[in-house]
N, C-alpha and C. Protein backbone atom coordinates (compact mmCIF):
# COMPACT_ATOMS: atom_id res chain seq x y z
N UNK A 1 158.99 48.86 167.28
CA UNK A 1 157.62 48.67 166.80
C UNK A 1 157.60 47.49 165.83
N UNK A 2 156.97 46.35 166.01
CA UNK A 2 156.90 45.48 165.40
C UNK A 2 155.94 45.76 163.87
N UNK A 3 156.50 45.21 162.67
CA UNK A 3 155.58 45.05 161.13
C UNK A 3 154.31 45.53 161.22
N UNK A 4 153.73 44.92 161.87
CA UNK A 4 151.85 45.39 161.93
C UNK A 4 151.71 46.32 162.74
N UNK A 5 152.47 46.61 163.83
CA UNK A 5 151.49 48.00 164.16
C UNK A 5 152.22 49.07 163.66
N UNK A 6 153.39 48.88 162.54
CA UNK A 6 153.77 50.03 161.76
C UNK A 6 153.02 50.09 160.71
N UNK A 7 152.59 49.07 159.85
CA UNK A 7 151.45 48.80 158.71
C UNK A 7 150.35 50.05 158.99
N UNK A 8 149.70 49.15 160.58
CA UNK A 8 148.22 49.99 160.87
C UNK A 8 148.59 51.20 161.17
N UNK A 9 149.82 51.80 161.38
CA UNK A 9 149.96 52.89 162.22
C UNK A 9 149.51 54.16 161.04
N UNK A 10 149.59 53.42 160.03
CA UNK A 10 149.43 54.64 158.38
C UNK A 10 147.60 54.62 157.96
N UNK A 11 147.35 53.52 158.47
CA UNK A 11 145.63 53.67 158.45
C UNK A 11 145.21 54.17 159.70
N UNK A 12 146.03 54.44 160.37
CA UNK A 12 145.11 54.98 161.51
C UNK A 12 145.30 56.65 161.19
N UNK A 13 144.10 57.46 162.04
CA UNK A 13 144.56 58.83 161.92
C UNK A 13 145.76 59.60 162.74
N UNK A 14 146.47 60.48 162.25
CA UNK A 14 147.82 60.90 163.15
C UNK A 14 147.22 62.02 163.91
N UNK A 15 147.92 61.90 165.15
CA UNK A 15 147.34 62.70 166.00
C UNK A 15 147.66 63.89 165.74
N UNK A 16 149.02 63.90 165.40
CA UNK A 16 148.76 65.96 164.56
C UNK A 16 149.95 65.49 163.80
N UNK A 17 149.98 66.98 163.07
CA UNK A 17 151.20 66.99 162.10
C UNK A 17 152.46 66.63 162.33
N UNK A 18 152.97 66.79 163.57
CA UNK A 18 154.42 67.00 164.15
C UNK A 18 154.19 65.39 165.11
N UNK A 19 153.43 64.27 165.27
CA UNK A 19 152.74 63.70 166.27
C UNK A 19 153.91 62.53 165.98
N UNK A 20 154.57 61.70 166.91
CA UNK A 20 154.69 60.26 166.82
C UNK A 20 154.25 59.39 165.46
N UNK A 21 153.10 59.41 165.42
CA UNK A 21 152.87 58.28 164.19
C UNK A 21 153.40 59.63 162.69
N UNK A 22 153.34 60.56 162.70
CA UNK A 22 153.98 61.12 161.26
C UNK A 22 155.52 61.13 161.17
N UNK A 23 155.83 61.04 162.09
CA UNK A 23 157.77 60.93 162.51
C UNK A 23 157.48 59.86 161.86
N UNK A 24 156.91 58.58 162.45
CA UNK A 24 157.52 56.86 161.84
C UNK A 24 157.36 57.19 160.52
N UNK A 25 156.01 57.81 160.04
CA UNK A 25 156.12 57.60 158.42
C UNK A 25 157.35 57.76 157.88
N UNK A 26 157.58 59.37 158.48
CA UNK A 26 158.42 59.77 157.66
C UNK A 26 159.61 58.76 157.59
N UNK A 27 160.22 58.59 158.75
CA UNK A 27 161.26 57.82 158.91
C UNK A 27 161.44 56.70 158.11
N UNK A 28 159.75 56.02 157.87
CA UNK A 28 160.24 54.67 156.47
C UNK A 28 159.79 54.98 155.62
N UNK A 29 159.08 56.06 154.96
CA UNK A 29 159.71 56.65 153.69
C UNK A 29 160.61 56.51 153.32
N UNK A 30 161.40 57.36 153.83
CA UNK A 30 162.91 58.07 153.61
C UNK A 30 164.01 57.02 154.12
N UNK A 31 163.61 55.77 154.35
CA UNK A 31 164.61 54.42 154.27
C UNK A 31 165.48 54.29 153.76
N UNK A 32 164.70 54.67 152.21
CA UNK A 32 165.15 53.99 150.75
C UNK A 32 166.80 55.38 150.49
N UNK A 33 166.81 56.01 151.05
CA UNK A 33 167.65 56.97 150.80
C UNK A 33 168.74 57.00 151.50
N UNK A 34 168.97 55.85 152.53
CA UNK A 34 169.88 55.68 153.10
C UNK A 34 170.34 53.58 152.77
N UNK A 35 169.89 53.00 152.13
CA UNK A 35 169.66 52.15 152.02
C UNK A 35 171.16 51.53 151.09
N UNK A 36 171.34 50.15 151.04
CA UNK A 36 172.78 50.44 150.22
C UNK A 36 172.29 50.21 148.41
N UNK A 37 173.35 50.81 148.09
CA UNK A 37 173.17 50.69 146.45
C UNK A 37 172.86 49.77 145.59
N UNK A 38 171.99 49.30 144.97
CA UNK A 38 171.81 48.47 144.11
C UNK A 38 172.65 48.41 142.43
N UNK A 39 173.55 47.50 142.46
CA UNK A 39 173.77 47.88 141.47
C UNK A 39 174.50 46.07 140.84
N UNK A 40 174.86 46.50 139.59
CA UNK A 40 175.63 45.08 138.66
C UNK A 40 174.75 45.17 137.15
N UNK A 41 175.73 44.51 136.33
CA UNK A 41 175.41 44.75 135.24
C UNK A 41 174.25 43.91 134.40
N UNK A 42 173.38 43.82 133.64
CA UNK A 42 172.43 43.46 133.36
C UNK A 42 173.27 42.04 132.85
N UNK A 43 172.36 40.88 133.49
CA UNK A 43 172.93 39.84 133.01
C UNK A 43 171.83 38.63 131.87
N UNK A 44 170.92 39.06 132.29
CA UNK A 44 169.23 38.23 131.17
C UNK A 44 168.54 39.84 129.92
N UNK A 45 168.45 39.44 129.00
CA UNK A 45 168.25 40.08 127.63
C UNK A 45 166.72 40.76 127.96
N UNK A 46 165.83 39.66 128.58
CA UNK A 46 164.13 39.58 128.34
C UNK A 46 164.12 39.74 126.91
N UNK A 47 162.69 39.39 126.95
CA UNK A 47 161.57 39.42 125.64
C UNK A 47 161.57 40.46 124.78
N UNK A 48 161.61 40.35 123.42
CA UNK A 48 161.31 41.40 122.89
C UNK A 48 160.68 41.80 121.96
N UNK A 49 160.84 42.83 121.59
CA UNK A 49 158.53 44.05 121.38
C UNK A 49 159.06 42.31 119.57
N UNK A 50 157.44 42.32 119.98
CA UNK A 50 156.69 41.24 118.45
C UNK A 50 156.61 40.06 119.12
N UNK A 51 157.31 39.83 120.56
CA UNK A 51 156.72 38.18 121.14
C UNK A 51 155.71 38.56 121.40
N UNK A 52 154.42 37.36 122.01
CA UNK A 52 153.63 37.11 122.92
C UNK A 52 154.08 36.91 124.35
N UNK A 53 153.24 38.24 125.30
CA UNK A 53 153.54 38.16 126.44
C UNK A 53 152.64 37.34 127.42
N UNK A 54 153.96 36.26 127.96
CA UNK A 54 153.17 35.04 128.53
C UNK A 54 152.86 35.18 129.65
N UNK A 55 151.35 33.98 129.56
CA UNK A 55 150.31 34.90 130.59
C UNK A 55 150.69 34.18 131.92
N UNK A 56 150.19 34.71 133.26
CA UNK A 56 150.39 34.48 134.27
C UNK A 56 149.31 34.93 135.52
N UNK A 57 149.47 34.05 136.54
CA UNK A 57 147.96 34.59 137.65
C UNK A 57 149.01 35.17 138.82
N UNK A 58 149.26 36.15 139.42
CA UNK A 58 149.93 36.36 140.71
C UNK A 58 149.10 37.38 141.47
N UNK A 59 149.27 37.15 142.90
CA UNK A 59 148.69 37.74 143.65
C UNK A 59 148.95 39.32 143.83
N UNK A 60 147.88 40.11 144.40
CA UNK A 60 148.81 41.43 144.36
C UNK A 60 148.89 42.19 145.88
N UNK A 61 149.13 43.30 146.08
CA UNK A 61 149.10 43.93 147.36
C UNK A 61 148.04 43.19 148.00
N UNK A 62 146.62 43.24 147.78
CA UNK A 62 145.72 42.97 148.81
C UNK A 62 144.95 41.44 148.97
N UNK A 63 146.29 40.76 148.34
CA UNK A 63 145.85 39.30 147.72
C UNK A 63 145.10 38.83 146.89
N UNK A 64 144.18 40.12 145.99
CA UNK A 64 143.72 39.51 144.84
C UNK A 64 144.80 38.95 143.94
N UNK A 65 144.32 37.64 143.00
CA UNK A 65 144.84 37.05 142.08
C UNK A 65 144.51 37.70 140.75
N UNK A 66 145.81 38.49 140.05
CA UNK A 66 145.41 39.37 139.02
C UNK A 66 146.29 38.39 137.80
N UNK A 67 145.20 38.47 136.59
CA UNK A 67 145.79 37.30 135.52
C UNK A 67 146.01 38.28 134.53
N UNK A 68 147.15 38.42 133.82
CA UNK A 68 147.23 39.14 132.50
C UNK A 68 146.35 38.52 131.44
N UNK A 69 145.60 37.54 131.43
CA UNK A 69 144.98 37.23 130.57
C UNK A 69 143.73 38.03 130.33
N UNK A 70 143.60 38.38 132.28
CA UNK A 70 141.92 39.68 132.29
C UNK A 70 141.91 41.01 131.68
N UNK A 71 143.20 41.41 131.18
CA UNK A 71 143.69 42.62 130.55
C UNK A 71 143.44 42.55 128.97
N UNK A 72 143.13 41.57 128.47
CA UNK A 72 143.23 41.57 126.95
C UNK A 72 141.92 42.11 126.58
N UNK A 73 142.50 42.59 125.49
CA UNK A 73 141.23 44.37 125.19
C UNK A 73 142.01 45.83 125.58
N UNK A 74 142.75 45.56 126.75
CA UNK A 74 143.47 47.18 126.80
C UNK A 74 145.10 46.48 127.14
N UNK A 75 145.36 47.58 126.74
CA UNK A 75 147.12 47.88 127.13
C UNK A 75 147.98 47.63 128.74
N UNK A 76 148.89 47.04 128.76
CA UNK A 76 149.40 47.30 130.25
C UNK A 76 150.90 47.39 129.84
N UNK A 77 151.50 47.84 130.78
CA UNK A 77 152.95 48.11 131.17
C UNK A 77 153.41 47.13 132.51
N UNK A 78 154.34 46.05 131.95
CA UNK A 78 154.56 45.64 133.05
C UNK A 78 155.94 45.62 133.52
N UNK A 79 156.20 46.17 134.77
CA UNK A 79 157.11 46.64 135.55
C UNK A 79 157.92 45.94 136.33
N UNK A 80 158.60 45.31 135.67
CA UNK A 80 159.48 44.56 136.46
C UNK A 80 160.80 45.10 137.78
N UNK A 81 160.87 45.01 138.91
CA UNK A 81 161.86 45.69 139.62
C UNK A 81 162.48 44.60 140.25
N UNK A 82 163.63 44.79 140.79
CA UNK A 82 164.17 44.05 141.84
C UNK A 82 163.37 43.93 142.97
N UNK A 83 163.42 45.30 144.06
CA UNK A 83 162.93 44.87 145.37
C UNK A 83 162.01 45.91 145.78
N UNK A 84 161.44 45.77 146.39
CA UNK A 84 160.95 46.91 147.49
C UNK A 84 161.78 47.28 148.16
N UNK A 85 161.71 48.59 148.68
CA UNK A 85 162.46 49.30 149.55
C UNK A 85 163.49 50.07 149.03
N UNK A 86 164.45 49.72 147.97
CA UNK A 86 165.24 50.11 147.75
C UNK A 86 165.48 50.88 146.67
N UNK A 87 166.42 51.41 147.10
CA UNK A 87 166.44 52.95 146.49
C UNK A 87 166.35 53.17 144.96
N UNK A 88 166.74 52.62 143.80
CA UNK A 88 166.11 52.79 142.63
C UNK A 88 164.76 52.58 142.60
N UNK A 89 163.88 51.35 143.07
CA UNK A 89 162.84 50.89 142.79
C UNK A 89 161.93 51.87 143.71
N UNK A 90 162.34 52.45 144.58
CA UNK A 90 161.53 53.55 145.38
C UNK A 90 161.03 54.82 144.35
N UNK A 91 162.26 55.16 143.72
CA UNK A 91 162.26 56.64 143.07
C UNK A 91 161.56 55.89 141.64
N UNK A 92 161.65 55.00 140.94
CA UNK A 92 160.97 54.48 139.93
C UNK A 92 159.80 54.70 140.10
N UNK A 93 159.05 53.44 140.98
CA UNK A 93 157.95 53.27 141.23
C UNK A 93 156.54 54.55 141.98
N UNK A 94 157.72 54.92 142.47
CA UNK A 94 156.96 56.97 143.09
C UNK A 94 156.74 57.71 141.83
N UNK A 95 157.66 57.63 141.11
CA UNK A 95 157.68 58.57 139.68
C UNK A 95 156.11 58.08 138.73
N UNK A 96 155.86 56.82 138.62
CA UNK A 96 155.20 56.51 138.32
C UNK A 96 153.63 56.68 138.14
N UNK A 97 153.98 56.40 139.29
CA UNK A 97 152.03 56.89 140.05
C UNK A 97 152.46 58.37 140.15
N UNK A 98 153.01 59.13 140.09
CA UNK A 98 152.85 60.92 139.54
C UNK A 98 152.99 60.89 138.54
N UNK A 99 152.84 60.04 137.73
CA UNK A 99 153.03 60.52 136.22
C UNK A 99 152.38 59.43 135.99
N UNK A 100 151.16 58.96 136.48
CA UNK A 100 149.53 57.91 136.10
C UNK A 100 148.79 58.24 135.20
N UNK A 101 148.38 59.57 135.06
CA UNK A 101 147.96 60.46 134.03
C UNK A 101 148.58 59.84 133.18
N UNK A 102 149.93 59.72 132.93
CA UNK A 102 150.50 59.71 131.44
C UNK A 102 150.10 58.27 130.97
N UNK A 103 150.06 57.29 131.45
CA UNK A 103 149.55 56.17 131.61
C UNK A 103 147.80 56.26 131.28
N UNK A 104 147.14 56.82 132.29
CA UNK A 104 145.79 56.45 131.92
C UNK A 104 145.52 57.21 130.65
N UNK A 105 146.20 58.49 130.13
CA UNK A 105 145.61 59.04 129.15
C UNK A 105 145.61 58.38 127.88
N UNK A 106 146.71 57.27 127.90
CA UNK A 106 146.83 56.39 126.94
C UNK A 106 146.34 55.01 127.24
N UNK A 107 145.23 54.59 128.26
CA UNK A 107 144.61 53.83 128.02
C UNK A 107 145.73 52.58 128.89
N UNK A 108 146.27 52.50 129.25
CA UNK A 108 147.39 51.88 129.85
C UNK A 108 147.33 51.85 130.87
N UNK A 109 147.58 50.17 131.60
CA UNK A 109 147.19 49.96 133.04
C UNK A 109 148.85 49.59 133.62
N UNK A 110 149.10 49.83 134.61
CA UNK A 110 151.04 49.78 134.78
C UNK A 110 150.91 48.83 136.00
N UNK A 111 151.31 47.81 135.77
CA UNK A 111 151.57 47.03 136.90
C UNK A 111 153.32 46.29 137.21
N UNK A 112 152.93 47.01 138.86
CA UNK A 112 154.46 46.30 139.20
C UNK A 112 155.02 44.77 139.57
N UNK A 113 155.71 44.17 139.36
CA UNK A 113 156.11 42.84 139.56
C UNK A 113 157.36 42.68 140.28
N UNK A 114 157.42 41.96 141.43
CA UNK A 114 158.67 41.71 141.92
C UNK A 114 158.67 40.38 143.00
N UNK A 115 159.51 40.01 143.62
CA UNK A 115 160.04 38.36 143.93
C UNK A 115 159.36 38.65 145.80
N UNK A 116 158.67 40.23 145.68
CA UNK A 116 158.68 40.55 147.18
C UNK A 116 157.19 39.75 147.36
N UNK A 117 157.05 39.73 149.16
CA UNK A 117 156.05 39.20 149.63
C UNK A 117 154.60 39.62 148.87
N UNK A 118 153.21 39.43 149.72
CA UNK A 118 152.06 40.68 149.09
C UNK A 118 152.60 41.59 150.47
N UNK A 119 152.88 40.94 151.62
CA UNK A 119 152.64 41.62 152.58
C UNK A 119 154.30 42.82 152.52
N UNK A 120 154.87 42.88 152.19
CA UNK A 120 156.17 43.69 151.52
C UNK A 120 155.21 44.06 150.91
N UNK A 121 154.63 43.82 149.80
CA UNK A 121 154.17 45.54 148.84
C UNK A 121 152.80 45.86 149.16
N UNK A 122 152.20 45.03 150.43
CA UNK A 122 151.10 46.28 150.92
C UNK A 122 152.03 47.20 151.66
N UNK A 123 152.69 46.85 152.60
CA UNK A 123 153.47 47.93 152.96
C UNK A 123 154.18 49.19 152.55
N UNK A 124 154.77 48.69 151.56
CA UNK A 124 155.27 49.72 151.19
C UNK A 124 154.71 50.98 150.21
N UNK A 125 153.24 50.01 149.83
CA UNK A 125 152.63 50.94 148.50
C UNK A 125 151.69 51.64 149.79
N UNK A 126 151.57 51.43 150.64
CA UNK A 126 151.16 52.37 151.75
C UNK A 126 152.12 53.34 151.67
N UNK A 127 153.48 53.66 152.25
CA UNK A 127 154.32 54.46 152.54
C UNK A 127 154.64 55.02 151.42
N UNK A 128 154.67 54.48 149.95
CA UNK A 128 155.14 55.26 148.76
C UNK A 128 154.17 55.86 148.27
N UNK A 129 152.57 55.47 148.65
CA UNK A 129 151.65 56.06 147.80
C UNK A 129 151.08 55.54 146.56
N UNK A 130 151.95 54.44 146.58
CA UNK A 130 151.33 53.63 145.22
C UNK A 130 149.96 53.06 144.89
N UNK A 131 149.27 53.25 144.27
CA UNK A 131 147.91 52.23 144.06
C UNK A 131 147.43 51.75 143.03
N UNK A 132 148.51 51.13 142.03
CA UNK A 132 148.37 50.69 140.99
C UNK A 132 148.80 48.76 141.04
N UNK A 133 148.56 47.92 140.98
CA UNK A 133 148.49 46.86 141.32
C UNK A 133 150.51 46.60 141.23
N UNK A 134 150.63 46.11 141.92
CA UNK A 134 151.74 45.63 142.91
C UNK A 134 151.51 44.24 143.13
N UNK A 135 152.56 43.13 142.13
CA UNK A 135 152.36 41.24 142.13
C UNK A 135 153.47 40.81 142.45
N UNK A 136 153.76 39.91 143.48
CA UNK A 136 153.97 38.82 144.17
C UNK A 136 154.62 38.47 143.17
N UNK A 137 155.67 37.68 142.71
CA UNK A 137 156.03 36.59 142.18
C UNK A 137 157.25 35.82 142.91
N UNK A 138 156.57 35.47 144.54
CA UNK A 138 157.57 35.40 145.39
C UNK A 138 157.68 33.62 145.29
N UNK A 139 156.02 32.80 144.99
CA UNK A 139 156.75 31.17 144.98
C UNK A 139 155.44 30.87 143.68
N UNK A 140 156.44 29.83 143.19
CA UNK A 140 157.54 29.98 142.72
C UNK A 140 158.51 30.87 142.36
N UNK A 141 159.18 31.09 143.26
CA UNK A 141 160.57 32.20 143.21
C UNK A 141 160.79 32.70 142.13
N UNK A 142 160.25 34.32 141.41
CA UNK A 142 160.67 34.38 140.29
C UNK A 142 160.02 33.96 138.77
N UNK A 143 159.05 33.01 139.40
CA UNK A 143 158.99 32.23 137.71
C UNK A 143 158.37 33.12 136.58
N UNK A 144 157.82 34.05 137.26
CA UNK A 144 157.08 34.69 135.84
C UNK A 144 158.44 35.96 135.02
N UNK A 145 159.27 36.01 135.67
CA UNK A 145 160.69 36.95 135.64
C UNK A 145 161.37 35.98 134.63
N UNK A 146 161.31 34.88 134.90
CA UNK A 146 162.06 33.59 133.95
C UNK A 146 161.15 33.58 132.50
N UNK A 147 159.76 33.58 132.63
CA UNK A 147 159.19 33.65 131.59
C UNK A 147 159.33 34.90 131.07
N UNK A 148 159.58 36.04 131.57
CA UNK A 148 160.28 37.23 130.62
C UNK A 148 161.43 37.37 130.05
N UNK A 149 162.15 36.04 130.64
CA UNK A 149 163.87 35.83 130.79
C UNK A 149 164.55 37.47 131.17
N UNK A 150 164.13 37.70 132.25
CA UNK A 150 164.86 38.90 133.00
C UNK A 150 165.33 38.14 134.34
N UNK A 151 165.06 36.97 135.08
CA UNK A 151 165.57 36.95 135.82
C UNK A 151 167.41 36.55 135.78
N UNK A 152 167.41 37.26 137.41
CA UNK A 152 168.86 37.06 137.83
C UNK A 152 169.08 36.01 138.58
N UNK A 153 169.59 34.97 138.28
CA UNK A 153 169.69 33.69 139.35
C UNK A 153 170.51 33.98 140.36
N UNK A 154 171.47 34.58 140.38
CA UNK A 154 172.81 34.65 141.41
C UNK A 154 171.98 35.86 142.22
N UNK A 155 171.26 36.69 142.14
CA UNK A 155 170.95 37.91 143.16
C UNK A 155 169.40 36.96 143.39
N UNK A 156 168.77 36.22 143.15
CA UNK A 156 167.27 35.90 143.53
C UNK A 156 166.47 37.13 143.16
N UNK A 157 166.62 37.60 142.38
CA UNK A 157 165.74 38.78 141.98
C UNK A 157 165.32 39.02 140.12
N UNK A 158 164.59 40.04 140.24
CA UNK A 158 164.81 40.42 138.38
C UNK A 158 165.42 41.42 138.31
N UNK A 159 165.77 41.71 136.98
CA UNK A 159 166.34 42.49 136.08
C UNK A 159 165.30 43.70 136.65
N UNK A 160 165.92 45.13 136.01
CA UNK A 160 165.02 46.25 136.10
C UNK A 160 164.45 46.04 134.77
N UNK A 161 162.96 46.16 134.34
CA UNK A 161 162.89 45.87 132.89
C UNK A 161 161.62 46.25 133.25
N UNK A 162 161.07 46.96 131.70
CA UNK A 162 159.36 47.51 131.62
C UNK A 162 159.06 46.81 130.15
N UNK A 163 157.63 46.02 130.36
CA UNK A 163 157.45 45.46 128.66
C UNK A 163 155.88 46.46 128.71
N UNK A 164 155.73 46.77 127.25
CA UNK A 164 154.55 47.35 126.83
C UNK A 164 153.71 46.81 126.28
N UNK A 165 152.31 46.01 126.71
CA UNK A 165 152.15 44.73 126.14
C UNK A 165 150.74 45.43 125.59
N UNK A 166 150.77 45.34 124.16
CA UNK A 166 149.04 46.11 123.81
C UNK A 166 147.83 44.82 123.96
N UNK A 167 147.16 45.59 123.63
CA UNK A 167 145.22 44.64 123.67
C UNK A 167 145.14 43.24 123.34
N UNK A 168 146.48 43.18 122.13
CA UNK A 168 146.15 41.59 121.88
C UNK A 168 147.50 40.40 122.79
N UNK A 169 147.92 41.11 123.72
CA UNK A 169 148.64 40.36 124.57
C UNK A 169 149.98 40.51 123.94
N UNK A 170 150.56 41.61 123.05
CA UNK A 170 151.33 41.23 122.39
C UNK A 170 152.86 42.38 122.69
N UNK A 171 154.16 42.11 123.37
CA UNK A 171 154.85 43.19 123.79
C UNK A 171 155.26 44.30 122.25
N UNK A 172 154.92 45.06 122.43
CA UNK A 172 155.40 46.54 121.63
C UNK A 172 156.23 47.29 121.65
N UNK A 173 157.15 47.17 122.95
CA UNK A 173 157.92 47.87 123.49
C UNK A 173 158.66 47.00 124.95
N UNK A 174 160.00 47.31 124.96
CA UNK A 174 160.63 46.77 126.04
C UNK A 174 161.83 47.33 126.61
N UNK A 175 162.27 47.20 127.72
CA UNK A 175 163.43 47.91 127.87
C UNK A 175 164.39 46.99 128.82
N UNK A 176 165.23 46.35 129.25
CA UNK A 176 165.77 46.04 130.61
C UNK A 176 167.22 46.80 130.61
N UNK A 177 167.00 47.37 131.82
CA UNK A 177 168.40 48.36 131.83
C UNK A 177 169.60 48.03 132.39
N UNK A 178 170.63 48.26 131.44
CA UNK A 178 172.05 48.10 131.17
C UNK A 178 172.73 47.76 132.54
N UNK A 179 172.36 48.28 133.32
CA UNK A 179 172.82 48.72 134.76
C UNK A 179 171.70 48.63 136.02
N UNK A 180 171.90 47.91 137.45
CA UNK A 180 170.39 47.39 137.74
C UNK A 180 170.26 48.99 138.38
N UNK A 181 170.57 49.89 138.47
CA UNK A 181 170.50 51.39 139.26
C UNK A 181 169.94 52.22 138.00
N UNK A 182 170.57 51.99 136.96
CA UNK A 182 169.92 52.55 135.58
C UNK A 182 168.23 52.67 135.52
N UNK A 183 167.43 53.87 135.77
CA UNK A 183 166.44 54.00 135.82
C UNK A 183 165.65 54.21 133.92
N UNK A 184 164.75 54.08 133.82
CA UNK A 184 164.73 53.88 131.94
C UNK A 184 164.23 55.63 132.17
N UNK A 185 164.30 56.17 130.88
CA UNK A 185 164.15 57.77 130.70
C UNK A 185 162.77 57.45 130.45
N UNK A 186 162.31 58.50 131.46
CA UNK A 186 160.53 58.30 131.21
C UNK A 186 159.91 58.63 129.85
N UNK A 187 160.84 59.52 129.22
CA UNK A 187 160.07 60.06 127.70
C UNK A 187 160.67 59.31 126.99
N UNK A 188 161.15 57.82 127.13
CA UNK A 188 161.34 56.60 126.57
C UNK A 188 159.99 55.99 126.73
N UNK A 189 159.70 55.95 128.32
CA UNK A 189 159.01 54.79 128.38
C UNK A 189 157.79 55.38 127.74
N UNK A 190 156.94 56.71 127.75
CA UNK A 190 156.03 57.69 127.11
C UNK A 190 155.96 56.89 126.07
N UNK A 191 156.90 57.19 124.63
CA UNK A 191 157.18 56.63 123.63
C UNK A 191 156.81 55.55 123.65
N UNK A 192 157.23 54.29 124.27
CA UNK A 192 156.54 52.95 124.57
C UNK A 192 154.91 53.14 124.66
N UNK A 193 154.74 53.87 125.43
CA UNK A 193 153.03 53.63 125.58
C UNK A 193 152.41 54.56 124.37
N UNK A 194 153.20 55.15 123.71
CA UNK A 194 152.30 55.80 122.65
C UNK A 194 152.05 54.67 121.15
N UNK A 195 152.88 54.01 121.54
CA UNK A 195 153.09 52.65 120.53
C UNK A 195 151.49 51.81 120.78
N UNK A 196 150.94 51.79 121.64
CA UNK A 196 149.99 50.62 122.47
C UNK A 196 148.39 51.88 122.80
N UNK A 197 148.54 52.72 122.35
CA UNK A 197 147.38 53.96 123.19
C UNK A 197 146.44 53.51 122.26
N UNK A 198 145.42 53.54 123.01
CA UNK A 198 143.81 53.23 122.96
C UNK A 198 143.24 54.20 122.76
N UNK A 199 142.80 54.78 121.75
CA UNK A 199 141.49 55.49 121.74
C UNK A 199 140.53 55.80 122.41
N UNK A 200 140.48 57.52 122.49
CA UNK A 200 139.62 57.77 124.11
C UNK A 200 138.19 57.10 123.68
N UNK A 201 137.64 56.76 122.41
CA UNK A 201 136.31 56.62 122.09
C UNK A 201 136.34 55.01 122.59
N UNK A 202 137.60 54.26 123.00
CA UNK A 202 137.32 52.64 123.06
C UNK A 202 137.10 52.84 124.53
């Protein structure tokens, strides 16, 4: 089955539960679990909480051009991963959007960033369920990963790393982990966003 009619095959309706098109889902779901290991030791520091987080325009899943500059006034979390597909950044990024609540209750918008296509993370935020904006930073290769100084030059990718950037554009919180398989402890990253939470009255 060629890219696109596996894409459409998830917008279309399945003919039953047990049917052909719910097998494929399942089957690239559950990719990431057979997929090989991501791993090596953190080699770029990134930014940290008291810089200014520098702004940038990248495209996202559905090709809108989303600017961190349109965020100033509320909080975001931005999510830096290596890749799609693969198996840390699967179980990260799933965890996430089930635990959105924890995010919106604090006023906090979580966006993911990585070196992948748009058309890689419409795909896959189809199959994972994701629907929280998902950006491109595929050309220039990386560059907004360099302006976090998380990128990895020798893998073409970034660092695993989450910055907590509050209302006035400013990071509060940061993490890039030790290890690129090293997932950050969510009642870390909690902590991060309680640093940056907005007032339900704003």
């Amino acid at each position: 089955m060629d890219p696109l009619t596996l894409v459409e095959s998830f917008h279309a309706p399945a003919e039953s539960a047990s049917g052909p098109l719910e097998s494929a889902g399942a089957d690239v779901r559950d990719l990431y679990r057979t997929a090989p290991p991501m791993e090596g030791e953190r080699v770029s520091p990134g930014l940290e909480a008291g810089a200014p987080a520098p702004d940038f325009t990248l495209p996202d899943q559905d090709g809108h051009l989303v600017r961190l500059s349109d965020f100033r006034g509320r909080p975001v979390a931005l999510v830096f991963y290596p890749l799609d597909w693969s198996p840390g950044c699967s179980v990260q990024l799933e965890l996430y959007q089930q635990e959105y609540d924890e995010f919106a209750a604090r006023g906090v918008q979580p966006i993911g960033i990585s070196v992948d296509s748009l058309y890689s993370h419409g795909a896959w935020a189809t199959v994972r369920g994701i629907r929280f904006p998902l950006l491109s930073d595929f050309h220039p290769r990386g560059e907004v990963a360099r302006r976090y100084r998380v990128w990895r030059e020798r893998d073409g990718f970034s660092e695993r790393a989450l910055f907590v950037v509050d209302e006035h554009g400013i990071i509060r919180w940061s993490h890039v982990s030790p290890q690129l398989h090293h997932l950050p402890d969510f009642e870390d990253v909690v902590a991060g966003l309680d640093l940056v939470r907005v007032p339900a009255a704003a």
